[in-house]
PDB file of N, CA and C in Angstrom:
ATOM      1  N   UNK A   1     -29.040 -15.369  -2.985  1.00  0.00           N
ATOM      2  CA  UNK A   1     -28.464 -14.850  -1.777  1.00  0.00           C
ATOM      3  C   UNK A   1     -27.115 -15.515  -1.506  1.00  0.00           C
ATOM      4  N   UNK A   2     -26.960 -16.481  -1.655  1.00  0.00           N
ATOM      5  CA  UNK A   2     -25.602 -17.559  -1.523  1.00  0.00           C
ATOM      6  C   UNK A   2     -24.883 -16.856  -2.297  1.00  0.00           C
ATOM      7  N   UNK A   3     -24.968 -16.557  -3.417  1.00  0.00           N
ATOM      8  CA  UNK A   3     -23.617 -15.830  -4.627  1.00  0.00           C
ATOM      9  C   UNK A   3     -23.550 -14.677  -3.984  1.00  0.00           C
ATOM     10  N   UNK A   4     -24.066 -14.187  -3.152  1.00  0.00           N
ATOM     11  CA  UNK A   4     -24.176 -12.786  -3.126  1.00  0.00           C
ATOM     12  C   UNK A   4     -23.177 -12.773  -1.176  1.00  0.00           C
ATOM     13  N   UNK A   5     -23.530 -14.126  -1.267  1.00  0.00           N
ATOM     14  CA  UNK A   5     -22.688 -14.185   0.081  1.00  0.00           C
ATOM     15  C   UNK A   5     -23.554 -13.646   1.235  1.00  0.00           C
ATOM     16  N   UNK A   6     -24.932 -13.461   1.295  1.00  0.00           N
ATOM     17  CA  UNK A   6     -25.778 -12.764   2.427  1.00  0.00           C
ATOM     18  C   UNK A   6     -26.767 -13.603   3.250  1.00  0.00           C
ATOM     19  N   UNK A   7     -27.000 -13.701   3.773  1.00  0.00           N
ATOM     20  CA  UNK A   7     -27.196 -14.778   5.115  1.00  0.00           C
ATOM     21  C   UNK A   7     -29.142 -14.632   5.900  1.00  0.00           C
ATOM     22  N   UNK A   8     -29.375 -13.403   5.260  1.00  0.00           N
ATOM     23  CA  UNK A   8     -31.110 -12.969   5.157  1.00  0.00           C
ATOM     24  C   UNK A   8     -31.457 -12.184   4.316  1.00  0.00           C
ATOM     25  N   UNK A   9     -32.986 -12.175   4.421  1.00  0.00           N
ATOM     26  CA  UNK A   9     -33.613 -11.630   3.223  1.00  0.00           C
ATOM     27  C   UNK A   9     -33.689 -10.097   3.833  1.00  0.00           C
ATOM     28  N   UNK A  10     -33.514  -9.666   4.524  1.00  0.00           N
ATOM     29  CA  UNK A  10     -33.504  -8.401   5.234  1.00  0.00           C
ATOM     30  C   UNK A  10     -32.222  -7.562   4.933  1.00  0.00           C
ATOM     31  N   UNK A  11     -30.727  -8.359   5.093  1.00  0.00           N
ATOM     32  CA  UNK A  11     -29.770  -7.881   4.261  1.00  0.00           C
ATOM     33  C   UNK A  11     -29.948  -7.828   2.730  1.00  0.00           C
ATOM     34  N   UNK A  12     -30.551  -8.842   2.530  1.00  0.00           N
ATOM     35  CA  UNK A  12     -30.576  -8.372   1.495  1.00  0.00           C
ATOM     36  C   UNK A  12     -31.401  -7.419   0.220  1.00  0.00           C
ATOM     37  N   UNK A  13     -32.757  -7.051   1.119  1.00  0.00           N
ATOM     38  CA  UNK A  13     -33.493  -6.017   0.393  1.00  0.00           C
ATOM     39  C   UNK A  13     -32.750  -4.918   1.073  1.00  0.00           C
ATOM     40  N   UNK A  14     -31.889  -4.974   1.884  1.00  0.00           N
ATOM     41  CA  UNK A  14     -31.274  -3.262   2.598  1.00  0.00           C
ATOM     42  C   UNK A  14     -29.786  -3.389   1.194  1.00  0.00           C
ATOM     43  N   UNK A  15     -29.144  -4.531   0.832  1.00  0.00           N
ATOM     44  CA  UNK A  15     -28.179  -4.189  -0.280  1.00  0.00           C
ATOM     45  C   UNK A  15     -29.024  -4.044  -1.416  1.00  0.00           C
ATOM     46  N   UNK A  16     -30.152  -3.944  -1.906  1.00  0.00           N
ATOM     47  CA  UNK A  16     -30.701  -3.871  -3.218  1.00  0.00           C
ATOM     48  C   UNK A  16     -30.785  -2.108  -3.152  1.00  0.00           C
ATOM     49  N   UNK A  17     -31.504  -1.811  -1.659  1.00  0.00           N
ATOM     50  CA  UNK A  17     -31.605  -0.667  -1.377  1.00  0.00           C
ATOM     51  C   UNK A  17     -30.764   0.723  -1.871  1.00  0.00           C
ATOM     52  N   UNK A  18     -29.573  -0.136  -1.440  1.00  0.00           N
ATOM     53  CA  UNK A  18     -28.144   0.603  -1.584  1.00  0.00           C
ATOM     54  C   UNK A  18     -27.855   1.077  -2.818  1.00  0.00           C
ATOM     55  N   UNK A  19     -28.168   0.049  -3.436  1.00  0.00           N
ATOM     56  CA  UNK A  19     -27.657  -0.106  -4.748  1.00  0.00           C
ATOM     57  C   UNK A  19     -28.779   0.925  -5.724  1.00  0.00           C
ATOM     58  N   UNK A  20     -29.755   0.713  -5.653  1.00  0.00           N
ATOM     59  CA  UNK A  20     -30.583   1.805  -6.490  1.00  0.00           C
ATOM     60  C   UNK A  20     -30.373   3.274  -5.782  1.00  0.00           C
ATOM     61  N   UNK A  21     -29.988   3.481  -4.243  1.00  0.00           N
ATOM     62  CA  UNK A  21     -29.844   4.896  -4.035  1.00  0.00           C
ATOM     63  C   UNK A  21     -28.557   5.091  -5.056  1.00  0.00           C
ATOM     64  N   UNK A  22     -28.227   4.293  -4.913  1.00  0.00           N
ATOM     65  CA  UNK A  22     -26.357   4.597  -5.795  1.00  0.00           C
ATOM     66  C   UNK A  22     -26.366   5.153  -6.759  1.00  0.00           C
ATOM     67  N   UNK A  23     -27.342   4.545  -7.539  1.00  0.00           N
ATOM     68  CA  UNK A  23     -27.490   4.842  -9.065  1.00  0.00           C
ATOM     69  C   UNK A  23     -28.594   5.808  -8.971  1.00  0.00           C
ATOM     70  N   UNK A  24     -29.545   6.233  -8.506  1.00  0.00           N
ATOM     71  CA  UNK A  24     -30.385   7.339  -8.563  1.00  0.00           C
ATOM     72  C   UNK A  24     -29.452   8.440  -7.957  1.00  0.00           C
ATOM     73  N   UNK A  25     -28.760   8.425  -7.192  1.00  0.00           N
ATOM     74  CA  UNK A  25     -27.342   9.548  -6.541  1.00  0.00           C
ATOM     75  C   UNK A  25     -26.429   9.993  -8.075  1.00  0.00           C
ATOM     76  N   UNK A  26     -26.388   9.196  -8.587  1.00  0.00           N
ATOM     77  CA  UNK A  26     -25.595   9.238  -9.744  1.00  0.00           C
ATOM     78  C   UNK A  26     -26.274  10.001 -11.391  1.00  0.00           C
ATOM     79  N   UNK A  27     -27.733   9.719 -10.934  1.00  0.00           N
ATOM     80  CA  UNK A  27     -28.540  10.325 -12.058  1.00  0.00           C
ATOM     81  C   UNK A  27     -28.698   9.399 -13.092  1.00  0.00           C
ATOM     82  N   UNK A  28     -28.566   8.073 -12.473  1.00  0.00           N
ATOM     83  CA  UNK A  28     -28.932   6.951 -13.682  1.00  0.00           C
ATOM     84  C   UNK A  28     -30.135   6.206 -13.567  1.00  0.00           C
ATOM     85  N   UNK A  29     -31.375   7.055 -14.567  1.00  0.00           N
ATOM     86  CA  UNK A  29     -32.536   7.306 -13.984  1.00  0.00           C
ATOM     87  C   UNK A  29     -33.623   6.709 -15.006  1.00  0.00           C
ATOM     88  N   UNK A  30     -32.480   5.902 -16.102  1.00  0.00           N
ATOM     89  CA  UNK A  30     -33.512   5.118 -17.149  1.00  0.00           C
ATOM     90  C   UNK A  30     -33.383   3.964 -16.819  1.00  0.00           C
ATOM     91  N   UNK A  31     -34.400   3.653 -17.605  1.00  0.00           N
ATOM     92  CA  UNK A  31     -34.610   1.927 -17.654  1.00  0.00           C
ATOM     93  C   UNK A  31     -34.225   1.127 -18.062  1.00  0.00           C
ATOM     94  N   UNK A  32     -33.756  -0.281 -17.048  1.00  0.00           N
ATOM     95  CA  UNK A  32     -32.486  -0.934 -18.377  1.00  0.00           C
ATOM     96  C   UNK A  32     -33.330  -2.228 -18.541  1.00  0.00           C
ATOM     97  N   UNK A  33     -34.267  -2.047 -20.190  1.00  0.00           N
ATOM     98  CA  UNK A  33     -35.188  -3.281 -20.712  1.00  0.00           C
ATOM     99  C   UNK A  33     -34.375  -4.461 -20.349  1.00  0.00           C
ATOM    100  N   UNK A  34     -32.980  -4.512 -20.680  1.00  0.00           N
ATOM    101  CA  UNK A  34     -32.806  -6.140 -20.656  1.00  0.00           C
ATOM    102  C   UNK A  34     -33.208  -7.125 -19.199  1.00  0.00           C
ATOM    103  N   UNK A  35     -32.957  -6.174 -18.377  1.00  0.00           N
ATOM    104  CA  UNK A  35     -34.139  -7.345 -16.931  1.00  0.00           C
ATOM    105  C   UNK A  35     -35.583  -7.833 -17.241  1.00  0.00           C
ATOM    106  N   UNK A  36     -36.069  -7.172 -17.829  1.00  0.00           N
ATOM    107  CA  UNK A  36     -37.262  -7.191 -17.475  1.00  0.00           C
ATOM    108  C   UNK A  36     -37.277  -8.172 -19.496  1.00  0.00           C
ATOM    109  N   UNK A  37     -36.560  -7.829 -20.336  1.00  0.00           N
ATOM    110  CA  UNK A  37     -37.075  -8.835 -21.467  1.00  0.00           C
ATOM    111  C   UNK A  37     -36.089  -9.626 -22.154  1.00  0.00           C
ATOM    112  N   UNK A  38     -35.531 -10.043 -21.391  1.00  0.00           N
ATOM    113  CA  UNK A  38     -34.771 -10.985 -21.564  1.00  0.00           C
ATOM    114  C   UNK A  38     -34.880 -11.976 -20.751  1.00  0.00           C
ATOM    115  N   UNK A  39     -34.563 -13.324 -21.106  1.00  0.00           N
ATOM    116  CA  UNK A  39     -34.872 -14.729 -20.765  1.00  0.00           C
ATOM    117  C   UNK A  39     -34.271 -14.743 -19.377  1.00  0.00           C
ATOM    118  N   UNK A  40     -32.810 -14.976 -19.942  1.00  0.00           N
ATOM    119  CA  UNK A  40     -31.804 -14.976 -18.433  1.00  0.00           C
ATOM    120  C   UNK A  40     -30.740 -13.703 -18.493  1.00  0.00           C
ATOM    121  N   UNK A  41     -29.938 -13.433 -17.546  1.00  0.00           N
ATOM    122  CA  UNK A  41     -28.913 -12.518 -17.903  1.00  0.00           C
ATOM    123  C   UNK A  41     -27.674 -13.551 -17.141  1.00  0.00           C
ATOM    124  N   UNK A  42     -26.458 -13.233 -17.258  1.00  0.00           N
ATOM    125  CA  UNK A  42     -25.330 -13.653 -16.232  1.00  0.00           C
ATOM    126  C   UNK A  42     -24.399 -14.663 -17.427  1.00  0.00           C
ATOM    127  N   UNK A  43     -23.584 -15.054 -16.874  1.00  0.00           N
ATOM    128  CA  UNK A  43     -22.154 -15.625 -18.086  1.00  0.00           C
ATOM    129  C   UNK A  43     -22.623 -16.051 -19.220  1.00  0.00           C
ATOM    130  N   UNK A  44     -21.945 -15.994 -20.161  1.00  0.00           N
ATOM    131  CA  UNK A  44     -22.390 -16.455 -21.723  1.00  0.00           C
ATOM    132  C   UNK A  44     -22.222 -18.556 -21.290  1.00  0.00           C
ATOM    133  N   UNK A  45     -21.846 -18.293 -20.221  1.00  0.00           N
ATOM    134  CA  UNK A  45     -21.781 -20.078 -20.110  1.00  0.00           C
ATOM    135  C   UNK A  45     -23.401 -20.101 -19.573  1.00  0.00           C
ATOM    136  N   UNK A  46     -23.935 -19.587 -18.395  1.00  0.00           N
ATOM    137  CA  UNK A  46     -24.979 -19.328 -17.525  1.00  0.00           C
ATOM    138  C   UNK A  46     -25.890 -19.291 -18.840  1.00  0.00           C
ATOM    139  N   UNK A  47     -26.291 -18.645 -19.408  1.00  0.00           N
ATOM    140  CA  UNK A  47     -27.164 -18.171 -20.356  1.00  0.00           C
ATOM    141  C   UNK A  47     -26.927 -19.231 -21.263  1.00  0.00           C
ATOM    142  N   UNK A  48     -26.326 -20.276 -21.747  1.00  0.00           N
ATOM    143  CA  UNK A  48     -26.047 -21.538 -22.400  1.00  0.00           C
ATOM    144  C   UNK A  48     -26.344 -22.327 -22.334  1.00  0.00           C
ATOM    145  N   UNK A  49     -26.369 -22.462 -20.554  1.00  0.00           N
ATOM    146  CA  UNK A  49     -27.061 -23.389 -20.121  1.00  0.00           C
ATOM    147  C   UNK A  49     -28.682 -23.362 -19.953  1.00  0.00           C
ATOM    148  N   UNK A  50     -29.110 -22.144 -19.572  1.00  0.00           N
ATOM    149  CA  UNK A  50     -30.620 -21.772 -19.509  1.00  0.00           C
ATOM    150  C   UNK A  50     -31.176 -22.160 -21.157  1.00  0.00           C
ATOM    151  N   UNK A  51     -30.442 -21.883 -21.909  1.00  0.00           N
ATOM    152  CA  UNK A  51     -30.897 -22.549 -23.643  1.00  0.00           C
ATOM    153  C   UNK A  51     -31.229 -23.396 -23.957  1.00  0.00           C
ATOM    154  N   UNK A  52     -30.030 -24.472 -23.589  1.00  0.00           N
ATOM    155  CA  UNK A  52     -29.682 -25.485 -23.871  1.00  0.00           C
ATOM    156  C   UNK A  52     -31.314 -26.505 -22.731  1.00  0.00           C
ATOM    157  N   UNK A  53     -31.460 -25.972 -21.110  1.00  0.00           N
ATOM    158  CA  UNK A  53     -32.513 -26.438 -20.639  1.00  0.00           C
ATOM    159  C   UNK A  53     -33.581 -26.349 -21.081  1.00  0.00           C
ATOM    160  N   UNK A  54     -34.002 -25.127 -22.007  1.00  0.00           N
ATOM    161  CA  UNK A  54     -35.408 -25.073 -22.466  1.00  0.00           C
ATOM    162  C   UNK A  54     -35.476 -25.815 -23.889  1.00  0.00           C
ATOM    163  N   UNK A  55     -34.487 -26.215 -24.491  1.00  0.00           N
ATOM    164  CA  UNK A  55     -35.158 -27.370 -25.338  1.00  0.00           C
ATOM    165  C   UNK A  55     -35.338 -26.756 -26.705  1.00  0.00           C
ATOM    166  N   UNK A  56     -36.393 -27.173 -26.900  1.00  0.00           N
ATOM    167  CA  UNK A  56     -37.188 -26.937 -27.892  1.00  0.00           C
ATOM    168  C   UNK A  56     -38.057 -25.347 -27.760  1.00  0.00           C
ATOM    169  N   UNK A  57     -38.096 -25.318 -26.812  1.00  0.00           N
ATOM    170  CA  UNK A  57     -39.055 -23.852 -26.507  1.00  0.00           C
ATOM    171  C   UNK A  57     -37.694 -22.671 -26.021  1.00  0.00           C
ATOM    172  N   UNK A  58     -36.405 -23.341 -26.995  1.00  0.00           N
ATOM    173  CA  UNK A  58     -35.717 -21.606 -27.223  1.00  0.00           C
ATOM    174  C   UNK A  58     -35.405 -21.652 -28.525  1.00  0.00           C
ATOM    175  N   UNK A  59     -36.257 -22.223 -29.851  1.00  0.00           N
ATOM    176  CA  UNK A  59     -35.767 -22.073 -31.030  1.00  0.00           C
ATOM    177  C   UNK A  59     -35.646 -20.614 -31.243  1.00  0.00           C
ATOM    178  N   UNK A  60     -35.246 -19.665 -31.775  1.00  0.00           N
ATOM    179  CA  UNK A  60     -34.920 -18.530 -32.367  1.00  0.00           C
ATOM    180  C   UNK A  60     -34.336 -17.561 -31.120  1.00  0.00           C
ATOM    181  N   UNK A  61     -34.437 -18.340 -29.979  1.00  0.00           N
ATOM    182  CA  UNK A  61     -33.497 -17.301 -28.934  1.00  0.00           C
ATOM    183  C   UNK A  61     -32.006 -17.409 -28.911  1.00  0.00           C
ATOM    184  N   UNK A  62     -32.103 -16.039 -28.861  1.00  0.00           N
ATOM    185  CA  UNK A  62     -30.236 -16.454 -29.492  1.00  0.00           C
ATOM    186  C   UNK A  62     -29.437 -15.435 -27.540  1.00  0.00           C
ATOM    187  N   UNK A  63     -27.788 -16.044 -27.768  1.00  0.00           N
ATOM    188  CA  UNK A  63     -27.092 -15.581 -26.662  1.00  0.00           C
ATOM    189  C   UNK A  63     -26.395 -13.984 -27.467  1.00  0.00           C
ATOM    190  N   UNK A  64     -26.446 -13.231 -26.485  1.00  0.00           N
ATOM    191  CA  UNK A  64     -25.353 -12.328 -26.907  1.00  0.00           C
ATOM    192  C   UNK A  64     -25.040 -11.496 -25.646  1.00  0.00           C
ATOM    193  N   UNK A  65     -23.713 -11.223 -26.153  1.00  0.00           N
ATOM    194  CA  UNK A  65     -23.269 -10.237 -25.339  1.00  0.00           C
ATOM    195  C   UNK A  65     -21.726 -10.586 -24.966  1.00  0.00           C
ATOM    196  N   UNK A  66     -20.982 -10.401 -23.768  1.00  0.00           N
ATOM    197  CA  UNK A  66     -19.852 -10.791 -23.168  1.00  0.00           C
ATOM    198  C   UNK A  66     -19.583 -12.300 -22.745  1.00  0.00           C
ATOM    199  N   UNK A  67     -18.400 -12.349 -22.125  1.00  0.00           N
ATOM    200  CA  UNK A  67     -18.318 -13.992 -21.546  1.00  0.00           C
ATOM    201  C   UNK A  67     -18.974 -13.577 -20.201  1.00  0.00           C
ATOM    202  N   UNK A  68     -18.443 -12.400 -19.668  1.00  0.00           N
ATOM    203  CA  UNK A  68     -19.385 -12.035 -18.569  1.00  0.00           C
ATOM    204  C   UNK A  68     -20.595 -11.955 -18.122  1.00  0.00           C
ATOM    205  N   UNK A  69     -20.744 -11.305 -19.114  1.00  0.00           N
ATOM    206  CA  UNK A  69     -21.912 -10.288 -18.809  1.00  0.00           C
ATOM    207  C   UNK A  69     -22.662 -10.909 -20.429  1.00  0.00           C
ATOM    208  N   UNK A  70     -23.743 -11.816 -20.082  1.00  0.00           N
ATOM    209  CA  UNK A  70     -24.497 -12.261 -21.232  1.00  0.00           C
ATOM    210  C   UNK A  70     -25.990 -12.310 -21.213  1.00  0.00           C
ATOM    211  N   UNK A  71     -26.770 -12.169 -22.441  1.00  0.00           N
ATOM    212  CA  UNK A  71     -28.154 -12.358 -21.870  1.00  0.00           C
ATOM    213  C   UNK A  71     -28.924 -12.795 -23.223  1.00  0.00           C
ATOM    214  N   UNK A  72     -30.322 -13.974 -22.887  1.00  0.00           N
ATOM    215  CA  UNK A  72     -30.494 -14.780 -23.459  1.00  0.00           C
ATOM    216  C   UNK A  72     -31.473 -14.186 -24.152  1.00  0.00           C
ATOM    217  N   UNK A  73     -32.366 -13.960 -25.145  1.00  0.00           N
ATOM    218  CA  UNK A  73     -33.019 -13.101 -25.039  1.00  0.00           C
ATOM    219  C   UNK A  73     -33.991 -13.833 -26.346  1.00  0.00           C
ATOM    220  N   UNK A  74     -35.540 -12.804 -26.332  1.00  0.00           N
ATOM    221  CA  UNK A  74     -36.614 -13.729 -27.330  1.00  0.00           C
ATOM    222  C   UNK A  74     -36.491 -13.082 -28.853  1.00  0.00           C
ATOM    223  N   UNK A  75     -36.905 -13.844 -29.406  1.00  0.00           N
ATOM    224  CA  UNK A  75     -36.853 -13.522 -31.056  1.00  0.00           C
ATOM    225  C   UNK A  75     -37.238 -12.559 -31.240  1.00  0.00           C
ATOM    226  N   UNK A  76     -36.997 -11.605 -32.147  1.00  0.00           N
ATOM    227  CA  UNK A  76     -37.052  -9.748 -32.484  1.00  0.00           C
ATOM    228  C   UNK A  76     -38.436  -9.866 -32.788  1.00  0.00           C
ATOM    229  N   UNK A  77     -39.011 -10.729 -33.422  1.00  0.00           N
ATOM    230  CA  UNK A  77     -40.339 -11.178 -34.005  1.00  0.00           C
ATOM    231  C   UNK A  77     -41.601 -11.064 -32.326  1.00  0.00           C
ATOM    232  N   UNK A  78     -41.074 -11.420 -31.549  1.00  0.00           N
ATOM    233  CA  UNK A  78     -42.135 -11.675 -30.654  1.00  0.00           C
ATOM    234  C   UNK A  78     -42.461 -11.026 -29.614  1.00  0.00           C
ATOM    235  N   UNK A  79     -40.906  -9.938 -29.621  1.00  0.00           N
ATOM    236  CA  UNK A  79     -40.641  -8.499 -28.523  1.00  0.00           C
ATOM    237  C   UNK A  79     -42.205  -7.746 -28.811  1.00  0.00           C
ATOM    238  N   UNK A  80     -43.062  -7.438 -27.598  1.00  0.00           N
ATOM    239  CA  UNK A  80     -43.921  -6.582 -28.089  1.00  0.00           C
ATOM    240  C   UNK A  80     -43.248  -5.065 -27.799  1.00  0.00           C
ATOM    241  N   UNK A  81     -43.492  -4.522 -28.849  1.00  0.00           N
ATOM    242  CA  UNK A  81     -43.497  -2.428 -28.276  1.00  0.00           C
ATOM    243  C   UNK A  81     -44.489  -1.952 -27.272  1.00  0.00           C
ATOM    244  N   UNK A  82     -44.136  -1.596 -26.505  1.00  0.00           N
ATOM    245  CA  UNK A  82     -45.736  -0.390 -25.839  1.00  0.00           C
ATOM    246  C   UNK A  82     -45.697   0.946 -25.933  1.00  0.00           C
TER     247      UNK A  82
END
């Protein structure tokens, strides 16, 4: 909420709000896996650091993506399909 600059939890489930009418207004109506299976998301520094904290228990997780926009994510080996 602090990065986001919002001051309650009430603003701020009414901006989450916003934000999915936005994108359902828009017809963007799939699912984007990387929230939900990926480690961390946010700067390739951010996501460096989340690595670098887990130690030993991120061998084969690797970073990719932007300097921006990065996300940490688990070994191709251990992704389940459903």
């Amino acid at each position: 909420m602090s990065l986001l600059r919002i001051d309650s939890l009430r603003a701020l489930r009414k901006l989450r709000g916003e934000w999915v009418e936005e994108r359902l207004a828009r017809g963007e109506l799939a699912r984007e896996g990387r929230w939900t299976e990926s480690v961390a998301i946010g700067s390739r520094d951010f996501t460096q650091r989340i690595k670098a904290k887990l130690g030993s228990r991120a061998k084969g997780r690797r970073v990719s993506g932007s300097v921006d926009d990065s996300t940490l994510c688990e070994p191709q080996e251990s992704r389940k399909s459903f």
